[in-house]
Protein backbone atom coordinates (compact mmCIF):
# COMPACT_ATOMS: atom_id res chain seq x y z
CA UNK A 1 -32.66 -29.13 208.30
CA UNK A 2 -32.52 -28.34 204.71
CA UNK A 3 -32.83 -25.42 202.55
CA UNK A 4 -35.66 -26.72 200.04
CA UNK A 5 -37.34 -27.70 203.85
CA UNK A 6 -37.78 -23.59 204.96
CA UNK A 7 -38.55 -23.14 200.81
CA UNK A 8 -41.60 -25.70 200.88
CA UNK A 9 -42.67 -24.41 204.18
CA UNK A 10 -42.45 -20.90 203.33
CA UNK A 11 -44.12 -21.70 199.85
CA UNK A 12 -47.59 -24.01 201.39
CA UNK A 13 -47.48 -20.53 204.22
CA UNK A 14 -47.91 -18.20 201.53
CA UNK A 15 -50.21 -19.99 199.23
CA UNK A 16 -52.26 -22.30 201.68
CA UNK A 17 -52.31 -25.71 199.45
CA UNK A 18 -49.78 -28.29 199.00
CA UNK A 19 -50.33 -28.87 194.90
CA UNK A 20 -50.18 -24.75 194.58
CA UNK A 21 -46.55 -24.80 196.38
CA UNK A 22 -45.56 -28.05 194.35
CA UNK A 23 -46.09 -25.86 191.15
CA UNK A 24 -44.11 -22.90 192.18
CA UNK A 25 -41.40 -24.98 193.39
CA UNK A 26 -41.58 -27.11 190.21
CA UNK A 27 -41.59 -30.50 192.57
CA UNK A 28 -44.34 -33.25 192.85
CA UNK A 29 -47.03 -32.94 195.68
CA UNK A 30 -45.81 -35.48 197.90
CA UNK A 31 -42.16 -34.40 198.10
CA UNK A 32 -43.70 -31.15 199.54
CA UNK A 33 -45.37 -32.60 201.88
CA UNK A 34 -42.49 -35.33 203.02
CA UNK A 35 -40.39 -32.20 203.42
CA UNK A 36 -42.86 -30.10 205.48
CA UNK A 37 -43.26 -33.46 207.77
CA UNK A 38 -39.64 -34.01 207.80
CA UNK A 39 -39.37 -30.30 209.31
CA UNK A 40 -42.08 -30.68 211.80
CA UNK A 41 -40.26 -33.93 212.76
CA UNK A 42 -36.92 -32.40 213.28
CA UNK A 43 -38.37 -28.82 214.76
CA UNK A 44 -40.66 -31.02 216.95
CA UNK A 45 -43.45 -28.72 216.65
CA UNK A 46 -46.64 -29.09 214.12
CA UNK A 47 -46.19 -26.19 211.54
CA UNK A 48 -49.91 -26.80 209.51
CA UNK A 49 -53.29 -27.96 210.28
CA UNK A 50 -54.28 -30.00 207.67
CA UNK A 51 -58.21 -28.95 207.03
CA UNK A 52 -60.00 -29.78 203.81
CA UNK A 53 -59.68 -25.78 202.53
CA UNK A 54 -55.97 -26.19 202.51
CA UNK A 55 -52.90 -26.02 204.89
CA UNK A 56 -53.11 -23.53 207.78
CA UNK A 57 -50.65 -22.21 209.74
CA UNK A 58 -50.51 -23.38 213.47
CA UNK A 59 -49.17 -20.66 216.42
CA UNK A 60 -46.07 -22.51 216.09
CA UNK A 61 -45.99 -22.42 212.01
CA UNK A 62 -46.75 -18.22 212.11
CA UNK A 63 -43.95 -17.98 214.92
CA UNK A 64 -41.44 -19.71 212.93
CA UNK A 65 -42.31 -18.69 209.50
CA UNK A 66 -40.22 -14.87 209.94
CA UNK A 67 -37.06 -16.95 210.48
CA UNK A 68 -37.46 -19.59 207.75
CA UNK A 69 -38.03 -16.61 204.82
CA UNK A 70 -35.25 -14.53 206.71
CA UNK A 71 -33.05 -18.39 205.86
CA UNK A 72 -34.32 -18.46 202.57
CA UNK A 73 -33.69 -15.03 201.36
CA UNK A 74 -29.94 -15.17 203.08
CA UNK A 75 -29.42 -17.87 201.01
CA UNK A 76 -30.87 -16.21 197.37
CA UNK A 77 -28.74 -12.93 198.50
CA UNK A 78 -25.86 -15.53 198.75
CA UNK A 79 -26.11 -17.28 195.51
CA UNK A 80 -26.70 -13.80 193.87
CA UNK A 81 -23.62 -12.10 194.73
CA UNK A 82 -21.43 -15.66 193.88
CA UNK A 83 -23.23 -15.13 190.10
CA UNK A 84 -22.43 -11.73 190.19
CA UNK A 85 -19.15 -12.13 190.86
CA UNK A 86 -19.24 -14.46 187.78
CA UNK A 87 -20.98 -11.37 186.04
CA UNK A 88 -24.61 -12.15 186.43
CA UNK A 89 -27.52 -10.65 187.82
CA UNK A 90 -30.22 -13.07 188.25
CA UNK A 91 -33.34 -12.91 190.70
CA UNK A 92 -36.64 -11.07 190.86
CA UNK A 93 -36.82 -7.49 192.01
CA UNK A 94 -40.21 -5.27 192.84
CA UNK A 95 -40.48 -1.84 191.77
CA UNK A 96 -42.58 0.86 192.72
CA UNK A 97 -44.13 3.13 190.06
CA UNK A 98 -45.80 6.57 190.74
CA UNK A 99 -47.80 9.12 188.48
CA UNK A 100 -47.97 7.82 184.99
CA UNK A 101 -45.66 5.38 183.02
CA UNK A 102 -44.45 7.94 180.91
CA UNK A 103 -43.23 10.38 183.28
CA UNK A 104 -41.47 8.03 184.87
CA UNK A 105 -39.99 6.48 181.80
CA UNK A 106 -41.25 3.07 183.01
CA UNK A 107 -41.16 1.34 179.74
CA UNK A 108 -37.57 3.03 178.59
CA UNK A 109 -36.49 1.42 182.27
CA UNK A 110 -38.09 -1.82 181.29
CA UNK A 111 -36.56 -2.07 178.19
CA UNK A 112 -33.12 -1.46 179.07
CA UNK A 113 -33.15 -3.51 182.09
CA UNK A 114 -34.26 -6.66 180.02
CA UNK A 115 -31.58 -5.58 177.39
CA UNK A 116 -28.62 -5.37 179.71
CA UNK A 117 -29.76 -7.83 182.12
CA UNK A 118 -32.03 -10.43 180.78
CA UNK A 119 -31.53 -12.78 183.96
CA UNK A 120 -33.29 -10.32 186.15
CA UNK A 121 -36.83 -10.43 186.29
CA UNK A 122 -38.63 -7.03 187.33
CA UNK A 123 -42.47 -6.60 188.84
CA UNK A 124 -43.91 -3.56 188.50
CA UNK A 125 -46.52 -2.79 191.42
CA UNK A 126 -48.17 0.66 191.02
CA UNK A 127 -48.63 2.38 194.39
CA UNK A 128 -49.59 5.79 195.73
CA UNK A 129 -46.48 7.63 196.38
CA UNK A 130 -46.52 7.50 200.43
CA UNK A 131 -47.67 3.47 200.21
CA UNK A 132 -44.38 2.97 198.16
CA UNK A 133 -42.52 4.97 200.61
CA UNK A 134 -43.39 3.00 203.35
CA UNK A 135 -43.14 -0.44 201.27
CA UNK A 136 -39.21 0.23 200.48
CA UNK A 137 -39.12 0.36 204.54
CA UNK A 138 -40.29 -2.80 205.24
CA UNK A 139 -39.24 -4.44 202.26
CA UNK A 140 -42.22 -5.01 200.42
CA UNK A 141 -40.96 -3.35 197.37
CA UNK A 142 -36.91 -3.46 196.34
CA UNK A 143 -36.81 -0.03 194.93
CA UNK A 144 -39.67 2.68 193.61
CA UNK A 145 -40.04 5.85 191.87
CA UNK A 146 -40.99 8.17 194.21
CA UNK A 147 -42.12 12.13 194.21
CA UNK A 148 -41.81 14.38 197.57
CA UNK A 149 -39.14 15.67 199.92
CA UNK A 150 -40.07 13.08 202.87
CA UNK A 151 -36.70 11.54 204.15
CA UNK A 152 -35.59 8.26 206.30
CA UNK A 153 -32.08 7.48 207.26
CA UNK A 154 -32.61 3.71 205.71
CA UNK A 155 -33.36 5.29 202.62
CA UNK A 156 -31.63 6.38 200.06
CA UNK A 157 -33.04 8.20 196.73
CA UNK A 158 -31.28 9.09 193.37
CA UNK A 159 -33.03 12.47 192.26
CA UNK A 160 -34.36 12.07 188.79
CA UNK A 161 -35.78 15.50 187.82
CA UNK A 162 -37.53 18.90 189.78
CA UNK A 163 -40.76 19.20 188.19
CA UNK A 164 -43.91 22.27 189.39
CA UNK A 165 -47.27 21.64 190.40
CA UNK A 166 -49.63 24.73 189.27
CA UNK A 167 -53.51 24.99 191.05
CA UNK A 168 -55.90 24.48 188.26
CA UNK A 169 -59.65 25.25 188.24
CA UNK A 170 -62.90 24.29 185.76
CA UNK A 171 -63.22 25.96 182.82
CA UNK A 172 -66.55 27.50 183.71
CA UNK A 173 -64.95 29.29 186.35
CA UNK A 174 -62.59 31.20 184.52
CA UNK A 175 -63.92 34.45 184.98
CA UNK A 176 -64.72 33.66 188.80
CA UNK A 177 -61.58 33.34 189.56
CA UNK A 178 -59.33 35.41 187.00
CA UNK A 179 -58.69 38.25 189.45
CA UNK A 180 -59.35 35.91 192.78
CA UNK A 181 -57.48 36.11 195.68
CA UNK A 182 -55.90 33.34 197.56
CA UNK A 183 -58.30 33.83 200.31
CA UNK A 184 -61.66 33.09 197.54
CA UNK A 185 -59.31 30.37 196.20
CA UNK A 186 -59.17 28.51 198.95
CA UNK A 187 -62.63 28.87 199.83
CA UNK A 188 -63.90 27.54 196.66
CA UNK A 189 -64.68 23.15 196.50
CA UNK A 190 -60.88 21.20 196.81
CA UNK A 191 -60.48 17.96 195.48
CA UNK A 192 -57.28 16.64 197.33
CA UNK A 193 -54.93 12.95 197.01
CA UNK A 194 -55.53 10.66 200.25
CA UNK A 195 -53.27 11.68 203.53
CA UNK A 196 -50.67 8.82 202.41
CA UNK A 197 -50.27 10.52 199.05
CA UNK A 198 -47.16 13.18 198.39
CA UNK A 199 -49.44 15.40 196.31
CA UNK A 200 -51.71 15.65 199.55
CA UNK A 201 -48.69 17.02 201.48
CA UNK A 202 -47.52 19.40 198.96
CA UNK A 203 -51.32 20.88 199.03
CA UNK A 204 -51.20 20.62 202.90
CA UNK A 205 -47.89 22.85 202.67
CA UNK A 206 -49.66 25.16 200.34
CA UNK A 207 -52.21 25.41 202.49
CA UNK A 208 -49.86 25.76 206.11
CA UNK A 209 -47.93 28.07 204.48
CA UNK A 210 -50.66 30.75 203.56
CA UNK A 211 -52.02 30.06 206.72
CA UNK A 212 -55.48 28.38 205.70
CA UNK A 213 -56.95 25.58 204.43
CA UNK A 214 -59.75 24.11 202.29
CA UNK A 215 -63.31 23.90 203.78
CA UNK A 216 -65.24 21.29 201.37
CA UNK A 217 -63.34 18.31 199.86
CA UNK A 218 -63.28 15.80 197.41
CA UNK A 219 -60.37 13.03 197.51
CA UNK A 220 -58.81 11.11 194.84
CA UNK A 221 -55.97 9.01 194.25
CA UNK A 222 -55.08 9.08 190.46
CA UNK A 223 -53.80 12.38 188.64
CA UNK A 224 -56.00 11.22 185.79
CA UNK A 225 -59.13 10.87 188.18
CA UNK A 226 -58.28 14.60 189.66
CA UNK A 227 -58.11 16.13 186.20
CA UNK A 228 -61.34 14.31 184.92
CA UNK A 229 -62.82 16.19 188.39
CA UNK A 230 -61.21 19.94 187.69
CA UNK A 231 -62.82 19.25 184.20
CA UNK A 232 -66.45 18.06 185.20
CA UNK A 233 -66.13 21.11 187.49
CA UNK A 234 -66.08 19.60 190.45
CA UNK A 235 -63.49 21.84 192.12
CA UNK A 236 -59.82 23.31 192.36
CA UNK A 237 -56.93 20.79 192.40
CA UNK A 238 -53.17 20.59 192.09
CA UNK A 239 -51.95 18.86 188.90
CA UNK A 240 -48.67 18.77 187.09
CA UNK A 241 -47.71 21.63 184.94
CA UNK A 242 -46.94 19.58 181.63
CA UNK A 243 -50.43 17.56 182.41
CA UNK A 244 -52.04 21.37 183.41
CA UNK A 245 -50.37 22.99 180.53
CA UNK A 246 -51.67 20.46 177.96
CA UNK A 247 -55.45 20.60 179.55
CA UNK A 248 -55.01 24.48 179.27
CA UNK A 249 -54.30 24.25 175.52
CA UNK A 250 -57.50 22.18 175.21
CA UNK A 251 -59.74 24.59 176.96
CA UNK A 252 -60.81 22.12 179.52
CA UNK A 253 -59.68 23.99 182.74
CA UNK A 254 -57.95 27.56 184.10
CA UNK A 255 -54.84 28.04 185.78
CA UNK A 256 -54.71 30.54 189.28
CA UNK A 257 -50.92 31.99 187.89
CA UNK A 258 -50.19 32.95 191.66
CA UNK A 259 -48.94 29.87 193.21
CA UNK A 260 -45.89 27.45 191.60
CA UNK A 261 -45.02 24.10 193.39
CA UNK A 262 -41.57 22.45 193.10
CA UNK A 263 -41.37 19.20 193.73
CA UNK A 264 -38.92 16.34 192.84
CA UNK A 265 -38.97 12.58 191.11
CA UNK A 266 -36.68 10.09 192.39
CA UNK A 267 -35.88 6.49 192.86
CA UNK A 268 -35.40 5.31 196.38
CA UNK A 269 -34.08 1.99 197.79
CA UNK A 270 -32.88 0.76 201.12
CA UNK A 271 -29.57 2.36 201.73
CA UNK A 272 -28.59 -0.98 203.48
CA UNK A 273 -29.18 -2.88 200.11
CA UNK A 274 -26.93 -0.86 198.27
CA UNK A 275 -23.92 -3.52 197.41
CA UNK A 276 -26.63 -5.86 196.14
CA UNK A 277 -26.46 -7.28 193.11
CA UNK A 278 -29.72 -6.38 191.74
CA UNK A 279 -29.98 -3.06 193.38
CA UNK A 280 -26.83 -2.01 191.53
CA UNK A 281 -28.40 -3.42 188.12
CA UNK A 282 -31.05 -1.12 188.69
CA UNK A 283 -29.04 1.80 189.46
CA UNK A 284 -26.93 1.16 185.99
CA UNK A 285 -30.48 0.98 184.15
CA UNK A 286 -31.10 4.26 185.83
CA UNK A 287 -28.70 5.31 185.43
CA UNK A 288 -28.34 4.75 181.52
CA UNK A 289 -31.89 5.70 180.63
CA UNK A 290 -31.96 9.31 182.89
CA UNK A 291 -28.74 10.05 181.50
CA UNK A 292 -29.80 10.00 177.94
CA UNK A 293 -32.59 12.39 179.03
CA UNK A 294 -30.13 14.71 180.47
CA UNK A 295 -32.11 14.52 183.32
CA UNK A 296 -30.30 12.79 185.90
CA UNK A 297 -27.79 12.73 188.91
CA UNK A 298 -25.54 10.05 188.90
CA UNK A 299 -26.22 6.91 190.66
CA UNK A 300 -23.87 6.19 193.78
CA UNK A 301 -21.29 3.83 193.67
């Protein structure tokens, strides 16, 4: 069997139609679909049922399909290390992005990456922190920013910077809860990130570690949403200190001064992937633009 064979068939798998997988794989219709019966042919198994929606994958095409892709991206890790070892980086790599762009000096990271390695083509997926975790794991994502202290031996992270999280409150409750103690605090409306989210188990180690938790809550999954919440008044939260400090200046919410979380940003990537061309190229980026920030650790060799 051929290469471009396991590329067609993993191409018509993924987007159901012969003339869609043609287009990606910048080849006419019909030599598609002479290579996916070529395949069948010499597999001697049916890998589609033609239907007049589109191709479908048989028992036999979804059993099979793991070990083509696995064939196919040998073969891409292949040809990129032979370029790299003629000093290029060239493939597609997805990247995780938490919290907002800025913080995370997305577009500096963009910017350099395209300037240092302009073969390299980068997709940005935005994800809530313990989604991106998870989607390093399996491989969904290449490589994401990532805030939290969870841990896996097949990961490895590059700490970035330690930042606080402060508990901030509306406004209108200012002089509710100026003097309040934790126990009132926590008593009072919570609006907390989903279970998956890091900022959910930094509250939920807040809460452990003062030996309560919050009776009536609100969830959210953007810091943005959670602020536009604490400001509408709709009940305490945890938010960033630069984002808490700045909404403090503009008299849209209080801060309850007795509790200071430290957390930390970081990039994470499989440690197994380490030696890979474009895993490296994104440590250098990195690299580059944290160091000009002063802000961070070395990447590893």
């Amino acid at each position: 069997m051929e290469l471009y064979q396991l590329r067609s068939f993993a191409a018509v798998a993924e987007l159901g139609q012969l003339t869609r997988a043609a287009e990606k794989l910048h080849v006419s219709q019909p030599a598609v679909s002479a290579q996916i019966k070529a395949l069948e042919d010499e597999l001697g198994v049916a890998l589609f049922e033609r239907t007049p929606s589109g191709m479908v994958l048989t028992s036999a095409g979804r059993t099979l399909l793991p070990e083509a892709e696995k064939v196919v991206a040998a073969a891409q890790v292949l040809l990129s290390r032979a370029r790299a070892i003629r000093g290029e980086v060239v493939g597609r790599v997805r990247v995780g992005t938490v919290a907002d762009p800025e913080f995370v000096r997305v577009g500096d990271f963009l910017a350099r990456a395209l300037e240092d390695y302009p073969l390299l083509e980068i997709e940005i997926h935005h994800e809530v922190t313990g989604a991106a975790f998870e989607q390093v794991r399996d491989g969904s994502l290449d490589a994401t920013f990532y805030y939290g202290d969870q841990t896996h031996p097949d990961v490895a992270a590059v700490p970035l910077r330690n930042y606080h999280y402060r508990i901030v409150l509306p406004a209108a409750w200012g002089d509710r809860v100026k003097q309040a103690s934790w126990d009132e605090i926590v008593a009072l409306p919570w609006i907390l990130a989903p279970p998956i989210s890091s900022l959910r188990l930094l509250a939920e180690e807040l809460f452990t570690a003062r030996g309560s938790s919050p009776v009536s809550r609100v969830e959210a999954d953007n810091e943005a949403v959670i602020r536009s919440l604490v400001v509408a008044g709709s009940g305490a939260a945890l938010m960033r200190d630069d984002l808490a400090q700045e909404a403090l200046a503009a008299g849209e919410l209080v801060l309850w001064s007795n509790a200071r979380l430290e957390t930390t940003l970081s990039f994470l990537y499989l440690r197994q992937r380490k030696d890979d061309p474009e895993i490296r190229a994104l440590l250098d980026v990195l690299q580059r633009v944290w160091s000009s920030a002063g802000a961070a650790q070395r990447a590893p060799d």
